[in-house]
Protein backbone atom coordinates (compact mmCIF):
# COMPACT_ATOMS: atom_id res chain seq x y z
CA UNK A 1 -54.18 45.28 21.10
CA UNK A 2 -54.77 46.62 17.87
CA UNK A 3 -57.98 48.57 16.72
CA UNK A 4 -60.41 47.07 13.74
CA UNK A 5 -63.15 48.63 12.33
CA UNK A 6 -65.62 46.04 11.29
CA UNK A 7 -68.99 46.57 9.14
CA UNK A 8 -72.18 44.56 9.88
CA UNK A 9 -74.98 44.24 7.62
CA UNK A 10 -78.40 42.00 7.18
CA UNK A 11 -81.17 42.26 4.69
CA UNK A 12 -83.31 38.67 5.29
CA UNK A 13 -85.03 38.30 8.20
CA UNK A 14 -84.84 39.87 11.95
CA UNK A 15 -82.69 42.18 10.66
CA UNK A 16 -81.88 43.90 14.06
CA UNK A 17 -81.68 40.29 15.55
CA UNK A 18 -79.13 39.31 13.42
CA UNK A 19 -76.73 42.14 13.66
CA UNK A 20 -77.17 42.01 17.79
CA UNK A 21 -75.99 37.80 17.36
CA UNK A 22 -73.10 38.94 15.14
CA UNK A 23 -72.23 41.25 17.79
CA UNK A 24 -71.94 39.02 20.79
CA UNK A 25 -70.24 36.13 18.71
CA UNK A 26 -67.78 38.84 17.76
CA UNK A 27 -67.28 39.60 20.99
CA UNK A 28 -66.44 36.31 21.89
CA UNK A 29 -64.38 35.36 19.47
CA UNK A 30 -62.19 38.50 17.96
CA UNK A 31 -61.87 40.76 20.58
CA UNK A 32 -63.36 43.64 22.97
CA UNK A 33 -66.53 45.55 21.39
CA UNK A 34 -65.36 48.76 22.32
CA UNK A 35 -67.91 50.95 20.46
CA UNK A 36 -71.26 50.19 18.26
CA UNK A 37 -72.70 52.91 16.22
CA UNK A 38 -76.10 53.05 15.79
CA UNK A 39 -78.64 50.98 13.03
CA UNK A 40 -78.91 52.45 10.08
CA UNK A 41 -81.49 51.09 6.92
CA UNK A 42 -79.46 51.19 3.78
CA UNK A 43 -81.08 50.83 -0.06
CA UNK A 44 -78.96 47.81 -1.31
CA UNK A 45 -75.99 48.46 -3.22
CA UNK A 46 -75.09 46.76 -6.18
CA UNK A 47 -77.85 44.76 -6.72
CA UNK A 48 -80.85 46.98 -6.24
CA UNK A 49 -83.91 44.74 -6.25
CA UNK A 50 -83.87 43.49 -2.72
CA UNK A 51 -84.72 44.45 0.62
CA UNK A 52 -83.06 47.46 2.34
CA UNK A 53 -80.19 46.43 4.73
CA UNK A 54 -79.28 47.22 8.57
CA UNK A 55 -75.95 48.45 8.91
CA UNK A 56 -74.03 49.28 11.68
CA UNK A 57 -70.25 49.39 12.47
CA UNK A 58 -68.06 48.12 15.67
CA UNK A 59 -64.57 49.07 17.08
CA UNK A 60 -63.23 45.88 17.93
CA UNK A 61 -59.91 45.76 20.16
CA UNK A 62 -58.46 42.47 19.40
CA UNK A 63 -54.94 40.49 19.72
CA UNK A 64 -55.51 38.67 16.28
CA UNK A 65 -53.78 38.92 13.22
CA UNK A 66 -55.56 40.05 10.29
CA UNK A 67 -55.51 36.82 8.63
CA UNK A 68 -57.22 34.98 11.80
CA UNK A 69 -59.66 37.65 12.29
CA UNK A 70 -61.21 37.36 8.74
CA UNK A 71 -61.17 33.45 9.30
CA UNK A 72 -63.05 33.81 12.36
CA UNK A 73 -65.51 36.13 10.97
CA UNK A 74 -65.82 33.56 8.03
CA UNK A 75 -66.83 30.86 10.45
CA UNK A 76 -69.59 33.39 12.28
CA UNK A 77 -71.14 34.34 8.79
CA UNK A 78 -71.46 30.26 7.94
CA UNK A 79 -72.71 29.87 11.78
CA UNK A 80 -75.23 32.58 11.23
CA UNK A 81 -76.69 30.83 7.91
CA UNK A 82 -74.78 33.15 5.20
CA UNK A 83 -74.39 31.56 1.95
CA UNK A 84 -72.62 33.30 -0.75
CA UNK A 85 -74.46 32.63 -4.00
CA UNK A 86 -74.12 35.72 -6.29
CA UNK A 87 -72.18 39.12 -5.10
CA UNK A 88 -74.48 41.97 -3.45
CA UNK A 89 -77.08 39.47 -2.93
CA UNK A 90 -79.04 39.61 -0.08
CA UNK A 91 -77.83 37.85 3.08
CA UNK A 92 -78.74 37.24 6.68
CA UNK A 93 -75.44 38.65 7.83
CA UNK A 94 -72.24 40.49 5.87
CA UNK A 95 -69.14 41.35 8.53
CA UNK A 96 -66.20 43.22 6.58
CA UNK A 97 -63.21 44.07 7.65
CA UNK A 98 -62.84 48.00 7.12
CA UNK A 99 -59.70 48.51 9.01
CA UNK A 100 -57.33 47.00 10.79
CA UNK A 101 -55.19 49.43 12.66
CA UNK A 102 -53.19 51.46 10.65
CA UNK A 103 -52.50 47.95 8.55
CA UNK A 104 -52.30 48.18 4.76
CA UNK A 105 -52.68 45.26 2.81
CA UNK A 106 -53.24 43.67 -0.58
CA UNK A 107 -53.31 40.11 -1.12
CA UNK A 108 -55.84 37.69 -3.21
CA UNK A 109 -57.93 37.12 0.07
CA UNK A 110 -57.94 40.28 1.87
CA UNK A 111 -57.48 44.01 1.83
CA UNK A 112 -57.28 46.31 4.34
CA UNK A 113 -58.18 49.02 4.24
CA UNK A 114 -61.57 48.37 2.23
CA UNK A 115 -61.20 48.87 -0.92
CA UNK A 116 -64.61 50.77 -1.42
CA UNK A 117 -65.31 51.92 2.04
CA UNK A 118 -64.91 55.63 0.74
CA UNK A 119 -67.43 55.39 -1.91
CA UNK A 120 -69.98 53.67 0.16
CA UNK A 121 -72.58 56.19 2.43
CA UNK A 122 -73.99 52.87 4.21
CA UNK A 123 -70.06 52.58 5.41
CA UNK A 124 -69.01 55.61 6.03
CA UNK A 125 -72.42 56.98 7.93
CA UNK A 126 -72.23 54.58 10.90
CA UNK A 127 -68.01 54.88 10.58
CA UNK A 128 -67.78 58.58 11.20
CA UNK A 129 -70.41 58.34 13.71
CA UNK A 130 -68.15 55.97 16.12
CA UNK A 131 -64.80 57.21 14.35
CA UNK A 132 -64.87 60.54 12.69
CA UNK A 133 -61.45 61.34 13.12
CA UNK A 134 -60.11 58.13 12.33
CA UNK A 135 -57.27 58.90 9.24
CA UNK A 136 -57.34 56.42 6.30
CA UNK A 137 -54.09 55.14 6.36
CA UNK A 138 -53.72 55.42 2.43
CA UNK A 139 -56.60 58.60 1.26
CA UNK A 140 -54.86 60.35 4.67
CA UNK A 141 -58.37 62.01 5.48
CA UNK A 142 -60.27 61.53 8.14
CA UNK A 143 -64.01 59.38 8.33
CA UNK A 144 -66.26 62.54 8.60
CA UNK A 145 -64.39 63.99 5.59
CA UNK A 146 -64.99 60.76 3.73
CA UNK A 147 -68.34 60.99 4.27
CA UNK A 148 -68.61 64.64 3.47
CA UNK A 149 -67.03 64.23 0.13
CA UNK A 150 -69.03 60.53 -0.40
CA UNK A 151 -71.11 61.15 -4.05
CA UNK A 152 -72.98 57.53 -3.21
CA UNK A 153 -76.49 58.61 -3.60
CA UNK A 154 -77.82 56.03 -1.84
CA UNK A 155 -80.17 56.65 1.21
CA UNK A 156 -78.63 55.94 5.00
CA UNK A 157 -81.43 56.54 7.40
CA UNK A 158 -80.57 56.19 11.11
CA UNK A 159 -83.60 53.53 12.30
CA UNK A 160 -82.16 53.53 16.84
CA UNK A 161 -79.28 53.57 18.81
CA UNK A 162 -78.09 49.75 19.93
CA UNK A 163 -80.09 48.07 21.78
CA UNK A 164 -83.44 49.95 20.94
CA UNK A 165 -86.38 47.93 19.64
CA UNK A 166 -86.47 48.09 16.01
CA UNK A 167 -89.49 47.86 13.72
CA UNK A 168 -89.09 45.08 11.46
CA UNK A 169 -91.80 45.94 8.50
């Protein structure tokens, strides 16, 4: 089994709703949900003039290869309605791969791990919640002091653990 670290996040709609479907399809289909952080409500980065996001972050355990997990979690985005239309645009569901084990990778489809995971709060806030002593396999620092040294001054603001009720306004 190897250990990913995978990034949810919804802007449109039942934001909550859609991060809790992601969940249990991910769950079916790549591996063991072994940890969720909490919800956090993210200003939108990149394109600022839409609505704030959830985010939220899962340890999957998973026999996949990295190649057949991002396939699958292409599939759940199309099954949950995304469609990719400009970059940073809002979306009913984002998943991205942020690690996969202690992988490195660089190829035209994928790389692991994230390329911008440690300049992005919304990323690193739920991350070294679940994680915080997880070591980047590259930066060779943990996820809390990622997110200590993180300049993004975007607002994370924790909105419930899992499974809380989630206001929606």
């Amino acid at each position: 089994m190897t250990t990913v670290y995978i990034l949810l996040g919804s802007n449109l709609g039942d934001r909550a709703a859609q991060l809790a479907q992601a969940r249990q399809l991910l769950a079916q289909q790549v591996g063991t949900v072994v940890r969720a952080s909490s919800l956090y409500e993210t200003a939108a980065w990149g394109v600022a003039d839409q609505p704030d996001f959830y985010n939220q972050v899962l340890e999957i355990a998973t026999t996949l290869a990295p190649e057949a997990v991002l396939d699958r979690i292409l599939a759940l985005e199309h099954q949950l309605g995304r469609v990719r239309f400009q970059r940073w645009h809002e979306r009913t569901i984002d998943i991205d791969i942020l690690y996969y084990g202690e992988e490195v990778m660089d190829t035209p489809r994928l790389q692991i791990p994230h390329p911008e995971l440690q300049n992005r709060r919304f990323t690193l806030a739920p991350l070294a919640e679940i994680a915080p002593d997880w070591r980047h396999p590259v930066l060779e620092v943990t996820q809390a002091q990622l997110l200590a040294a993180c300049t993004d001054p975007l607002p994370v603001r924790l909105v419930g653990e899992v499974g809380q009720q989630h206001n929606q306004s």
